[in-house]
N, C-alpha and C. Protein backbone atom coordinates (compact mmCIF):
# COMPACT_ATOMS: atom_id res chain seq x y z
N UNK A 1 105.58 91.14 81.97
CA UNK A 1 106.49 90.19 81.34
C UNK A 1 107.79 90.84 80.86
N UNK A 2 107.89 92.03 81.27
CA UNK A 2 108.92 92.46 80.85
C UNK A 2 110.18 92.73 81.89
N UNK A 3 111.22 92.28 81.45
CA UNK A 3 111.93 92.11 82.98
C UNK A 3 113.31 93.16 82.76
N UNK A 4 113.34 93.86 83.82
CA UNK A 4 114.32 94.91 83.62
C UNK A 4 115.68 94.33 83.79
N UNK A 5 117.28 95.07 83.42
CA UNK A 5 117.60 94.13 83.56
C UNK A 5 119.16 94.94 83.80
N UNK A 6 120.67 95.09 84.26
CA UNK A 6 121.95 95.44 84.22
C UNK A 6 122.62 95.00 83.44
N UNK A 7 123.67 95.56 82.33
CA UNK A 7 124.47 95.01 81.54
C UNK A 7 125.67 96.02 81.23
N UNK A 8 126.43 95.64 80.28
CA UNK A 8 127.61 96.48 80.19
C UNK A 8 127.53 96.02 78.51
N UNK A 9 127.37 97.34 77.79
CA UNK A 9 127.45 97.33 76.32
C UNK A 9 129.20 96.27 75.90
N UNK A 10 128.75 95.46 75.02
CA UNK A 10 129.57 94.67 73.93
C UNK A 10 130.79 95.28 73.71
N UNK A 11 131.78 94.94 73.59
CA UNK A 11 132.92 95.66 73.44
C UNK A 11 132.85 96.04 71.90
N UNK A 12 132.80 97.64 71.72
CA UNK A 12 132.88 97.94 70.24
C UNK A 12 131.86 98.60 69.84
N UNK A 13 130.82 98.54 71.09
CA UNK A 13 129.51 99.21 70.64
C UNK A 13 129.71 100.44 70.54
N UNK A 14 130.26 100.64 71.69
CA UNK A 14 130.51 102.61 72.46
C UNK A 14 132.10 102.88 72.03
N UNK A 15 132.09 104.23 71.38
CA UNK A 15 133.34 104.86 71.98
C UNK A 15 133.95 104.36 73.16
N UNK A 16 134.88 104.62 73.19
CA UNK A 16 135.88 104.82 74.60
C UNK A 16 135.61 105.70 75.60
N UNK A 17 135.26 106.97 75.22
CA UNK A 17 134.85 108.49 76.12
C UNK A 17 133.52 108.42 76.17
N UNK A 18 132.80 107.41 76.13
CA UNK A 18 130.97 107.17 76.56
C UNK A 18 130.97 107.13 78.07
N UNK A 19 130.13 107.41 78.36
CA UNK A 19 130.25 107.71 79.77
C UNK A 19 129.38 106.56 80.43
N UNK A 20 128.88 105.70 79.49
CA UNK A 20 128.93 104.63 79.65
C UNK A 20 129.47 103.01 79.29
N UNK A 21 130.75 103.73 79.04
CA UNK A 21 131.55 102.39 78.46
C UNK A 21 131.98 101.79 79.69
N UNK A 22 131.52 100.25 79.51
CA UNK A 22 132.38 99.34 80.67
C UNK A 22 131.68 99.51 82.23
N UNK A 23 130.50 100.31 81.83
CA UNK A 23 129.60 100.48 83.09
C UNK A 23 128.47 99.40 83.06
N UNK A 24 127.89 99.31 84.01
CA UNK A 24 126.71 98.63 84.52
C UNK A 24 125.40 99.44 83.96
N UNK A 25 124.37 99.44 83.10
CA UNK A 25 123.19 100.10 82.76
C UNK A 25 122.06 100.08 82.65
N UNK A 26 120.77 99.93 83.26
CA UNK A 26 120.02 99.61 83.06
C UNK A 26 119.33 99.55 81.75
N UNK A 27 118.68 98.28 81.57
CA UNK A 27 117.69 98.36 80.45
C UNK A 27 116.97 97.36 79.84
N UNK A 28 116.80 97.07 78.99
CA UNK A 28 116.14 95.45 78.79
C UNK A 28 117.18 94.35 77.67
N UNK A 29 117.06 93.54 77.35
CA UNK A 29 117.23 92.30 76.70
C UNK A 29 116.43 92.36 75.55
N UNK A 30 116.60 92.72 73.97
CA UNK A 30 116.16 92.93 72.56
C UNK A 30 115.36 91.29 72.86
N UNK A 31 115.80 90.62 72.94
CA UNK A 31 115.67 89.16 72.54
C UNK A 31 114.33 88.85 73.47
N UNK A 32 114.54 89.62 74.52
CA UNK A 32 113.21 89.13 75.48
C UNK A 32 112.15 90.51 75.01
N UNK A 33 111.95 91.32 74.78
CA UNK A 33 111.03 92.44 74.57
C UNK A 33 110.45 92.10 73.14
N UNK A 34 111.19 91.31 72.28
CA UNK A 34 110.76 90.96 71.19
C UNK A 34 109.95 89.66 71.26
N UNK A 35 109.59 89.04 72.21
CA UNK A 35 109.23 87.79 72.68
C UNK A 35 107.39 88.61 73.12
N UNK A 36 107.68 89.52 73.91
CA UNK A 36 106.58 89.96 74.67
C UNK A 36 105.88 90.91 73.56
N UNK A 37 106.54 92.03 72.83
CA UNK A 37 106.09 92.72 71.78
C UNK A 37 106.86 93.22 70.76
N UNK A 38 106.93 92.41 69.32
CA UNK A 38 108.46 92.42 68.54
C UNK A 38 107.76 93.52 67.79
N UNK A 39 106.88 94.61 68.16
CA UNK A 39 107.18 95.63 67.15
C UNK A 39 107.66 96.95 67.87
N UNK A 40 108.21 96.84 69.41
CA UNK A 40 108.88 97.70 69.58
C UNK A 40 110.58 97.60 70.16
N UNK A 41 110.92 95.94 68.87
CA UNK A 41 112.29 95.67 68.57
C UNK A 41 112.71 96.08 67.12
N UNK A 42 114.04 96.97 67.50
CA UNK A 42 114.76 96.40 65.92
C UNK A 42 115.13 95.08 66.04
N UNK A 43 115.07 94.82 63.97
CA UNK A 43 115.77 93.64 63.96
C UNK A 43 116.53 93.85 62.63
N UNK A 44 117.84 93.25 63.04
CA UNK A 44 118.79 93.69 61.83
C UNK A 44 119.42 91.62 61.31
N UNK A 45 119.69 91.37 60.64
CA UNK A 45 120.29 90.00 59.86
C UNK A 45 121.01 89.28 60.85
N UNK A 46 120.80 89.64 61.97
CA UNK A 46 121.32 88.60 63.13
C UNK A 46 119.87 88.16 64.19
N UNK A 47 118.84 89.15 64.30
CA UNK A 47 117.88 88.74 64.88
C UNK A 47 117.66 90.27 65.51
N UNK A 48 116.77 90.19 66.58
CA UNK A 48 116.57 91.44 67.66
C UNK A 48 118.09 91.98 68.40
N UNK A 49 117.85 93.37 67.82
CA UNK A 49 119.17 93.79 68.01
C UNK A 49 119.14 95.17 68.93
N UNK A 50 118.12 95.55 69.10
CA UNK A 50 117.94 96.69 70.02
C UNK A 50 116.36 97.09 70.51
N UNK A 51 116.17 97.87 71.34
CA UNK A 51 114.58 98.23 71.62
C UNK A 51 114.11 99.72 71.35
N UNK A 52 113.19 100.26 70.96
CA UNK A 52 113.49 101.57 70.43
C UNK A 52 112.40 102.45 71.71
N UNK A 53 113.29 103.32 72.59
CA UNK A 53 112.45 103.66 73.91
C UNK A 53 111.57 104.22 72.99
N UNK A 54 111.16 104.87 72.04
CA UNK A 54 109.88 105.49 71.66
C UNK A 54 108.85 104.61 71.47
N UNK A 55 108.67 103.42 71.19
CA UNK A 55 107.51 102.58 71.50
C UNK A 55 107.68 102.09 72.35
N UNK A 56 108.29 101.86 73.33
CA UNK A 56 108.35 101.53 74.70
C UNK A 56 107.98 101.99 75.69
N UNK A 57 107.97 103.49 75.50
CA UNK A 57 107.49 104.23 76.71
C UNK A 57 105.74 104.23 76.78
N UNK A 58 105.12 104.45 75.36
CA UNK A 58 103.69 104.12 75.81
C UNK A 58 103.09 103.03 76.01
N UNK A 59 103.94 101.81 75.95
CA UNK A 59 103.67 100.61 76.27
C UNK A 59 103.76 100.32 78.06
N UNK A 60 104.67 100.88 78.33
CA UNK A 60 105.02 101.01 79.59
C UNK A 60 104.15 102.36 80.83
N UNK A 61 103.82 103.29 79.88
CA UNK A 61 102.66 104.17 79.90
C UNK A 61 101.84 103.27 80.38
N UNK A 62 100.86 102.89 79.54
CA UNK A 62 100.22 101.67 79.95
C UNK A 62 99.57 101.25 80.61
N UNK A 63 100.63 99.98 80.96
CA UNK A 63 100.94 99.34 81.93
C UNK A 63 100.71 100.00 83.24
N UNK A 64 101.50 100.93 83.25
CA UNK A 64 101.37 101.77 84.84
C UNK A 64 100.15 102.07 85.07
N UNK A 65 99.20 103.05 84.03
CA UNK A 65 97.91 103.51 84.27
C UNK A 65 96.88 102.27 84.41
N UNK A 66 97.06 101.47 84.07
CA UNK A 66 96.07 99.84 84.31
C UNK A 66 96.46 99.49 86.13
N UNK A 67 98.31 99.53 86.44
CA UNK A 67 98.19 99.05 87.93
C UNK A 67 97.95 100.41 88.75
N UNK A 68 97.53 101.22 88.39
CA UNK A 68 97.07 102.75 88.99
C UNK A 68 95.79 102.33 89.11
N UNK A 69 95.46 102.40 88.30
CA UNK A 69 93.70 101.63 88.42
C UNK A 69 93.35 100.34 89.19
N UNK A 70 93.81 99.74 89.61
CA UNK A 70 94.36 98.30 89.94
C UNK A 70 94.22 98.86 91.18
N UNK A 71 95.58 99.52 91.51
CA UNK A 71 95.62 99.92 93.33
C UNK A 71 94.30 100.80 93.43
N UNK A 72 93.83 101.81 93.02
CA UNK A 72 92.90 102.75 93.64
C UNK A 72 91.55 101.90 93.70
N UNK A 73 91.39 100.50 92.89
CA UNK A 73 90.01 99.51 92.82
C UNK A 73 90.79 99.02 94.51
N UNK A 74 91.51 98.81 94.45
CA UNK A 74 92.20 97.64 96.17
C UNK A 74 91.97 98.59 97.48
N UNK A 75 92.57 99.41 97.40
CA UNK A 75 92.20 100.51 98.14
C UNK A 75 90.59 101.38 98.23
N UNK A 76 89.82 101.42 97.40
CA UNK A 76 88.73 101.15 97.90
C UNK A 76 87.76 99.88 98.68
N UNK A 77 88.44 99.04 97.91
CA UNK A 77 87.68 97.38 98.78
C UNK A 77 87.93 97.87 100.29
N UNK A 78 89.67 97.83 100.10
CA UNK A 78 89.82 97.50 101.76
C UNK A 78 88.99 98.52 102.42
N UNK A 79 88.79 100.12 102.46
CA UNK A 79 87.80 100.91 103.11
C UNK A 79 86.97 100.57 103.22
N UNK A 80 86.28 99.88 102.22
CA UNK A 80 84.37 99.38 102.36
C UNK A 80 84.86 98.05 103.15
N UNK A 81 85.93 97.17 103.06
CA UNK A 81 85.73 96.11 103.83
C UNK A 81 86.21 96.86 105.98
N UNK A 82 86.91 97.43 105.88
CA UNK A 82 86.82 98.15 107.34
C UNK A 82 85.57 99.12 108.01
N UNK A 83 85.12 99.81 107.18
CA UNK A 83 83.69 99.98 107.16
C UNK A 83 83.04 98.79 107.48
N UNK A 84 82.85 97.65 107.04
CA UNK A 84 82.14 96.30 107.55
C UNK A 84 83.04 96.02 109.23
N UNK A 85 84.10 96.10 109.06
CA UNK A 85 84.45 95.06 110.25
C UNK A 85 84.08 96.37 111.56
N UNK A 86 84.49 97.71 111.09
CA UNK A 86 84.08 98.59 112.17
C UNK A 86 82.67 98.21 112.72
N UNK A 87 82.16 97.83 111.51
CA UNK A 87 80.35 97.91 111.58
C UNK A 87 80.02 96.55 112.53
N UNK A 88 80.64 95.42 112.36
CA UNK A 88 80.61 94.01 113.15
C UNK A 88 81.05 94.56 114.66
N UNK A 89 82.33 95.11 114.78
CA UNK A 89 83.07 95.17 116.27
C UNK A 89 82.15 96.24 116.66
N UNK A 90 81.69 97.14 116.33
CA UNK A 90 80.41 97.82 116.96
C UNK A 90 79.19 96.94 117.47
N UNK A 91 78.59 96.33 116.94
CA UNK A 91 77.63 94.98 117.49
C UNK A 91 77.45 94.00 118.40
């Protein structure tokens, strides 16, 4: 549920000499990460105002090691299921 996303920081956020001022950057949407898990948003008197990568990354940790587990369960089926069909077209 978390959707990655391109933007260009607010005018005023960054210095001028940021080497990402006025660029394109990857990253997420405060407003949507706080929707999916608001305790790894700040929130300052306007609402969700930033995401803090240090609880983000083991959340996203995660995630990965669950679809790691995920593919290596799929990838065994399909072997045991070709094992069967070898085993049929032999017959």
């Amino acid at each position: 549920n978390i959707r990655p996303v391109e933007f260009k920081y607010n005018e005023g956020y960054l210095v001028g000499d940021d080497q990402r001022y006025d660029k394109l950057v990857p990253g997420f949407i405060a407003e949507e990460l706080y929707n999916v898990n608001n305790i790894i948003v700040d929130v300052d008197e306007n609402g969700p105002s930033d995401w803090n990568i240090r609880m983000l990354v083991p959340v996203l940790t995660s995630a990965l090691k669950e679809s790691i587990l995920k593919i290596e369960k799929l990838e065994q089926d399909v072997v045991q299921l070709q094992l069967k069909v070898n085993e049929l077209e032999r017959k």
